[in-house]
Protein backbone atom coordinates (compact mmCIF):
# COMPACT_ATOMS: atom_id res chain seq x y z
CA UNK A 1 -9.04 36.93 13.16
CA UNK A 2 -6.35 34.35 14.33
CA UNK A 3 -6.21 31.57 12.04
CA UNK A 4 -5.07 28.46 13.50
CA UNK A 5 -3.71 26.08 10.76
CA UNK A 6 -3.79 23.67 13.10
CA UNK A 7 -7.21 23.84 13.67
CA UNK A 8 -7.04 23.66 9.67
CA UNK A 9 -5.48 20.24 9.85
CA UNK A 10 -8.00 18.78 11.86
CA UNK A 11 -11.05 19.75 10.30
CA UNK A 12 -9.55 18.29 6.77
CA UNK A 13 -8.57 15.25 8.62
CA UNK A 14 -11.92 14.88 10.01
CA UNK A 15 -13.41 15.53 6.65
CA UNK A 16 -10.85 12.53 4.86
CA UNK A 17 -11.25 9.81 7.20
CA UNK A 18 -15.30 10.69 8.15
CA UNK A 19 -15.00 10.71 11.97
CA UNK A 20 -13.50 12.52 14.85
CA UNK A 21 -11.89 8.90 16.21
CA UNK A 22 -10.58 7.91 12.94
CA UNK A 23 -9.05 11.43 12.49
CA UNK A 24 -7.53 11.56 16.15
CA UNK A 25 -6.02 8.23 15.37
CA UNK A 26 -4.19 9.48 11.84
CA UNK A 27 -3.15 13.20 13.40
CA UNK A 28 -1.85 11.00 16.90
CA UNK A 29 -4.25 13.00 19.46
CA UNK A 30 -7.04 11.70 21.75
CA UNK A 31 -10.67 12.41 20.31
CA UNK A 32 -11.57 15.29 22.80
CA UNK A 33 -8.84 17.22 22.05
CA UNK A 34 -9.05 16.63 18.25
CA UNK A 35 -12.98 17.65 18.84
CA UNK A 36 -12.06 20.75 20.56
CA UNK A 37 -9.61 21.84 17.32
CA UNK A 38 -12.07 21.74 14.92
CA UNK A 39 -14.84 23.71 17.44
CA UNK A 40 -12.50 26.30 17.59
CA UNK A 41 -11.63 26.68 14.24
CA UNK A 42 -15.59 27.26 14.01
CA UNK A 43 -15.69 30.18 16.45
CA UNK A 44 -12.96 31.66 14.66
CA UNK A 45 -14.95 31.51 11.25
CA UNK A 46 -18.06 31.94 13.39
CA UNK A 47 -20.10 29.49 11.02
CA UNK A 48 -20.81 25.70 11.59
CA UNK A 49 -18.85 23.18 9.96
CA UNK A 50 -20.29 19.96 10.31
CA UNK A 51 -23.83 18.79 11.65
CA UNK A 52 -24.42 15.32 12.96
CA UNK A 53 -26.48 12.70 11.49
CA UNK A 54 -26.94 9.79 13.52
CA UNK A 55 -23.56 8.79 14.45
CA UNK A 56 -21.87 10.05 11.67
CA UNK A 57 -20.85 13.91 10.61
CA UNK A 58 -21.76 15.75 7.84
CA UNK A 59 -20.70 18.91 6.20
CA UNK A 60 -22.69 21.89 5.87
CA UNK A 61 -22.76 23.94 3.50
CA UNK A 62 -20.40 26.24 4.99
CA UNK A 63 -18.00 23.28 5.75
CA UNK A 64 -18.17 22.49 2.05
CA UNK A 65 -17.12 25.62 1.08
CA UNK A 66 -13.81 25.91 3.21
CA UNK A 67 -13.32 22.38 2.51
CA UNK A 68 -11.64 23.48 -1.11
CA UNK A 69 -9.25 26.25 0.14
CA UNK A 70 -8.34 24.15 3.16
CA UNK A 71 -7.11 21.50 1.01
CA UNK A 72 -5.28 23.88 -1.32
CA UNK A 73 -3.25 25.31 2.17
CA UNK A 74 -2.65 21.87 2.75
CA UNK A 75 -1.25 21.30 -0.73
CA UNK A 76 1.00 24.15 -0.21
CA UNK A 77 2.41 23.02 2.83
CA UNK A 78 3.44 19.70 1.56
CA UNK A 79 5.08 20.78 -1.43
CA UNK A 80 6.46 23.25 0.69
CA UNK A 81 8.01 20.59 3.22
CA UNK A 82 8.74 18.67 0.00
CA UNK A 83 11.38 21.90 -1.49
CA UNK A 84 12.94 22.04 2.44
CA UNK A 85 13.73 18.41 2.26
CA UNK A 86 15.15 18.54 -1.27
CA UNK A 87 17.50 20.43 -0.05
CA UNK A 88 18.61 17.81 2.46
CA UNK A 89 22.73 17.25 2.17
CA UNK A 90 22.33 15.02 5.27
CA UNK A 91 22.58 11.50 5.64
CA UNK A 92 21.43 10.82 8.90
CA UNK A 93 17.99 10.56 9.71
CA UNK A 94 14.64 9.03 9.05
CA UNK A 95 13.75 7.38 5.73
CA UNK A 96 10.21 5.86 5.14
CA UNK A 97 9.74 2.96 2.56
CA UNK A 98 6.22 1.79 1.50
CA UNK A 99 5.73 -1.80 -0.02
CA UNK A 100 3.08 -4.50 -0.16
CA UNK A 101 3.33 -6.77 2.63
CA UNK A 102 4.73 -10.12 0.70
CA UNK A 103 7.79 -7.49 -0.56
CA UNK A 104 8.29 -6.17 3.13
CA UNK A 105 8.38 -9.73 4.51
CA UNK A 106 10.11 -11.54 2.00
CA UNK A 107 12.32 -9.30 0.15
CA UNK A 108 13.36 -6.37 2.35
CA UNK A 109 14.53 -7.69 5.58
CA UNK A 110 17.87 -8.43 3.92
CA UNK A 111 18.06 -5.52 1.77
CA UNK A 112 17.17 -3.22 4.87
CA UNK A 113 20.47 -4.72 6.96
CA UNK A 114 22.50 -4.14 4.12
CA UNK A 115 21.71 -0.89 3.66
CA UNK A 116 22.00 -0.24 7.50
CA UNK A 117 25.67 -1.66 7.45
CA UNK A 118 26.19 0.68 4.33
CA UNK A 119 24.36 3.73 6.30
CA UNK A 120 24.16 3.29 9.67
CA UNK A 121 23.37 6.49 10.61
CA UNK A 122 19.85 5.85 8.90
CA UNK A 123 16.87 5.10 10.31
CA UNK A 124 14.47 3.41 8.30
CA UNK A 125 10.51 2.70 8.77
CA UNK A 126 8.98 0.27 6.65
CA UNK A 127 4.98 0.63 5.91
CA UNK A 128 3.62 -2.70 4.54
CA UNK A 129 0.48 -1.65 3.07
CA UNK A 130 -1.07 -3.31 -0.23
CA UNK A 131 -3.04 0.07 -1.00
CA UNK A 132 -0.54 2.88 -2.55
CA UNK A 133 0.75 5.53 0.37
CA UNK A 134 0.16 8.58 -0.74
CA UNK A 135 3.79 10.63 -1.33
CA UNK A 136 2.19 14.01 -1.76
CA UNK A 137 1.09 14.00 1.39
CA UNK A 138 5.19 12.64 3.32
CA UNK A 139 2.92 9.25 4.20
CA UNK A 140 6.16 7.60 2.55
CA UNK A 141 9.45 8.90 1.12
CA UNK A 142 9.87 5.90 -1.13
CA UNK A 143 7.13 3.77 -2.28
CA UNK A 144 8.03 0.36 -3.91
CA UNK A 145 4.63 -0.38 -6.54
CA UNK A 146 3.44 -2.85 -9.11
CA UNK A 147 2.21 0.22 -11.20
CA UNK A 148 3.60 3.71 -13.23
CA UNK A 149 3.32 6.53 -11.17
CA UNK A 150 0.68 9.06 -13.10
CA UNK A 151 1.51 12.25 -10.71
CA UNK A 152 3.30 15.25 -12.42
CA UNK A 153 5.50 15.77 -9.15
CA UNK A 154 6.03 12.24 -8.79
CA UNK A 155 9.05 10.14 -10.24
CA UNK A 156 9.24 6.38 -11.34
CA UNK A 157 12.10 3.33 -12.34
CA UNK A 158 10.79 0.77 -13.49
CA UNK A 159 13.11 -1.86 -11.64
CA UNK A 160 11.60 -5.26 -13.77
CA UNK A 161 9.19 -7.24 -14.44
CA UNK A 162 7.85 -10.01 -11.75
CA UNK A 163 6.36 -13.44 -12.61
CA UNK A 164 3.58 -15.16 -10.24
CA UNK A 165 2.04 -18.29 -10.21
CA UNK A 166 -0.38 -20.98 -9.22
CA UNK A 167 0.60 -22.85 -6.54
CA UNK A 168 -0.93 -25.23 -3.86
CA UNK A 169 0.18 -27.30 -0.70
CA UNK A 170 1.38 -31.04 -1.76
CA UNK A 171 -0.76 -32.66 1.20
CA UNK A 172 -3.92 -30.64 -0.52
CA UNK A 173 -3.12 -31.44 -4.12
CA UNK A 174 -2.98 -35.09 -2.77
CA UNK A 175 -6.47 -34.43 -1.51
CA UNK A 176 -7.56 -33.30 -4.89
CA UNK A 177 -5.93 -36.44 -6.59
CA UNK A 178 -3.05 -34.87 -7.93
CA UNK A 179 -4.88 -33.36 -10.76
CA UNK A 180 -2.71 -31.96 -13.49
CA UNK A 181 -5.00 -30.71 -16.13
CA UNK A 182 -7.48 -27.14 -15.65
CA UNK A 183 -10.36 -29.03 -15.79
CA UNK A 184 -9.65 -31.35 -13.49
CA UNK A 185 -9.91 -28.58 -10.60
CA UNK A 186 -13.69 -28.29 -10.53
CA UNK A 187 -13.65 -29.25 -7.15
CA UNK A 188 -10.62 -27.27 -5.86
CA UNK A 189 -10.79 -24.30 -3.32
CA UNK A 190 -9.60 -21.23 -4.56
CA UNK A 191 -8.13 -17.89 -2.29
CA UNK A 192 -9.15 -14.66 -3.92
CA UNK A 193 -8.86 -11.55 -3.50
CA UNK A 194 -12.05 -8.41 -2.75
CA UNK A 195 -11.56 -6.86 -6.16
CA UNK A 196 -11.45 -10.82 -8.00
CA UNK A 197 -13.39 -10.37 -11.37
CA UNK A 198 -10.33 -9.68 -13.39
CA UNK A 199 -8.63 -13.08 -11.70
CA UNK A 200 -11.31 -15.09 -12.15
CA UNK A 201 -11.94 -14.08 -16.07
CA UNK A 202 -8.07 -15.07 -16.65
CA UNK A 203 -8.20 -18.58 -15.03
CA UNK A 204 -11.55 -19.33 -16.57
CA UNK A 205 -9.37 -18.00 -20.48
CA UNK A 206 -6.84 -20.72 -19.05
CA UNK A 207 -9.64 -23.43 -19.03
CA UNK A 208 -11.00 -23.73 -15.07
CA UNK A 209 -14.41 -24.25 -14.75
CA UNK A 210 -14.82 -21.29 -12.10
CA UNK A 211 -17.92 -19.61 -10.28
CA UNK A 212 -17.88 -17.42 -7.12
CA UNK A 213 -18.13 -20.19 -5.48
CA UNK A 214 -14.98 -21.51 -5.43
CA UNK A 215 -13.25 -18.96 -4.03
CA UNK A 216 -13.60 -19.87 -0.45
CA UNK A 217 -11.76 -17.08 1.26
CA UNK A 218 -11.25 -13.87 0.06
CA UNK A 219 -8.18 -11.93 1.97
CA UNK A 220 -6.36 -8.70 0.83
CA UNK A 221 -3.57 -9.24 2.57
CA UNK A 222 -0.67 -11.18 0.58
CA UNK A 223 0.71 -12.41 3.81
CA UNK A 224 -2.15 -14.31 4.85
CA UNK A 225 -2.90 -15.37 1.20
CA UNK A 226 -0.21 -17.40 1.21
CA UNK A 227 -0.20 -18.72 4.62
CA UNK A 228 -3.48 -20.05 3.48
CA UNK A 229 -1.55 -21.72 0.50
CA UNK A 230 0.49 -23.26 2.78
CA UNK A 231 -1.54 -24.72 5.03
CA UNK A 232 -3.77 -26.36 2.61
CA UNK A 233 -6.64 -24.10 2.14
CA UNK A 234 -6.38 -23.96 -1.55
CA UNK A 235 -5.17 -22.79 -4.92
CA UNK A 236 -3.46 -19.73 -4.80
CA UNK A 237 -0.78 -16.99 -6.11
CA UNK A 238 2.69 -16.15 -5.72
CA UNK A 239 5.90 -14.87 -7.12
CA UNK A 240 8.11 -17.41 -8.60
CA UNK A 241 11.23 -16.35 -6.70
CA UNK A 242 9.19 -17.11 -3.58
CA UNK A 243 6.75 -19.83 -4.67
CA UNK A 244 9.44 -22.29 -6.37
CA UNK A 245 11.69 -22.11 -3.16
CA UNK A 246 8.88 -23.38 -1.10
CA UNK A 247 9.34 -27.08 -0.53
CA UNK A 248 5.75 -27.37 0.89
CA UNK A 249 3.74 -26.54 -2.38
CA UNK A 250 4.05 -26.99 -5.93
CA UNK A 251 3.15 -24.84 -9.29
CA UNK A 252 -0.06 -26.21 -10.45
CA UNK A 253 -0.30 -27.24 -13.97
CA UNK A 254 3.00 -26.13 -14.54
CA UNK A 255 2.50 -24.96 -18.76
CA UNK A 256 0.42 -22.04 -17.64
CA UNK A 257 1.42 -18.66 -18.62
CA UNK A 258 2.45 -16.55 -15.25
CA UNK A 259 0.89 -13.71 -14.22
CA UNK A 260 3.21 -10.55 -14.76
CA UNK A 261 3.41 -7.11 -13.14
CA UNK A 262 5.74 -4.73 -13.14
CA UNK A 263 7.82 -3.41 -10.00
CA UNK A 264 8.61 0.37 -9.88
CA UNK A 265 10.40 2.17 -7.31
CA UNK A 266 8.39 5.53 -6.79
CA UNK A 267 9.46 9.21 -5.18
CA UNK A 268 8.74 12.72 -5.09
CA UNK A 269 10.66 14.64 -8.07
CA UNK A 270 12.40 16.91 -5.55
CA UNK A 271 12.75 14.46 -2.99
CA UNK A 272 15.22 12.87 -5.72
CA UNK A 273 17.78 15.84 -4.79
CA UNK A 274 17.53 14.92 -0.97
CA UNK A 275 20.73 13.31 -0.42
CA UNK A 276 19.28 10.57 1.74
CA UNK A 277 16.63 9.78 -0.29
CA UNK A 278 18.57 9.85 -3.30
CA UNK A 279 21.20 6.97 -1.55
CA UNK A 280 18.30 4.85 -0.57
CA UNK A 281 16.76 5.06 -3.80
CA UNK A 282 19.77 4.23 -5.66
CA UNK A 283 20.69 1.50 -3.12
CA UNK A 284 17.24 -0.26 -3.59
CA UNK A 285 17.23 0.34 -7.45
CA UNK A 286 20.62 -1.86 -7.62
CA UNK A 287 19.18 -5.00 -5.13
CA UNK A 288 15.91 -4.76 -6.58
CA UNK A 289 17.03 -4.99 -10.11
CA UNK A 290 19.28 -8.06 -9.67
């Protein structure tokens, strides 16, 4: 039998995302040919991988059993990518950097010309993404987070500590009566977030009178959060070093504690002997920590 990893690749793809499109989309093929892939990797095992239900797929039993070892080859391959990179002595070339979308628009624009006028034979992609891109899998070489990293393989600097506030535009606080006081917010908007229990248990400890119901838009994206913020929609949060250079809003009751998270600058453990890598990670260690 001729195994065709690539064929490999497409059924596990298929399997992560749970559809041919989506898959086609992440592997950068149209969804006929991706199709095809994974209905020959079937005639080369000569069982049936997925059946369909409805318009979804779902594995079979024999799909469920490959599913294991396919993800172990895939495993291999990455770290296997990951010890031919580490032994990169070149400068030139492609570096990827991963960071919520607030950090890529705010902070990193002048970092990244910097560090082009340092390197210019780099070329860097940024990924603004507010979930965590996975680095076992080369989605980013350098991941910028507001956690530890747990992994074994991966590495972590903690580069500080961050402080974010309340804030809200002028024109709405004016709305609102200038209110200074928690309690004196009952009737305020509030922008949240989809996982908000946790945020709304810590302003109701700081003395709002919360429900639900106040939060009257919910929006993962930091970007739009605090264009929202700015254009009156409600109460909201942001980093201090952004927030108190913003002429249009203003910390509300200002003798609240901030909110604080931690900012970590995250890579693969041999990645750290890639010469590139190791430059960019240095280089954003010593603006970041400043």
């Amino acid at each position: 039998m001729n195994f065709n990893w690539n064929h490999a690749k497409a059924f596990l793809k298929t399997v992560e995302t749970g559809s041919l499109s989506a898959a086609a989309v992440d592997l950068g093929m149209t969804q006929p040919t991706l199709g095809r892939q994974v209905t020959a990797l079937e005639e080369e095992l000569g069982v049936v991988l997925f059946e369909r239900v409805g318009r979804g797929l779902v594995l079979t039993p024999n799909g469920e059993q490959l599913l294991d070892h396919v993800r172990k080859m895939a495993q291999s391959a990455d770290h296997l990518s990951m010890l031919a990179s580490g032994q990169n002595e070149n400068i030139a070339g492609k570096i990827i950097i991963t960071a919520t979308d607030v950090m890529a628009f705010h902070v990193l624009p002048s970092i990244i010309i910097a560090l082009r006028r340092a390197e210019p034979e780099l070329s860097v992609e940024v990924i603004a993404s507010n979930s965590a891109s996975d680095l076992l899998r080369r989605e980013a070489d350098i991941a910028l987070r507001a956690f530890r990293p747990t992994e074994p393989e991966l590495i972590g600097r903690k580069l500080r500590d961050d402080e974010s506030y309340l804030y809200a535009a002028n024109t709405y606080l004016q709305q609102l009566g200038n209110p200074d006081r928690p309690d004196q917010f009952s009737q305020a908007n509030f922008l949240g977030f989809k996982d908000n229990q946790r945020y709304l248990e810590t302003l109701r400890g700081w003395g709002f009178a919360l429900h639900d119901g106040h939060f009257s838009v919910i929006c993962e994206s930091l970007i739009i959060h605090w264009q929202m913020v700015l254009e009156g929609a409600g109460v909201g949060v942001m980093a201090g070093a952004i927030g108190d250079h913003e002429p249009r809003v203003r910390r509300i009751v200002p003798t609240l504690p901030p909110f604080i998270s931690e900012l970590w600058l995250v890579t693969h453990r041999e990645l750290k002997t890639n010469l590139r890598v190791r430059r960019v990670f240095d280089f954003l260690a010593h603006h970041l920590s400043t």
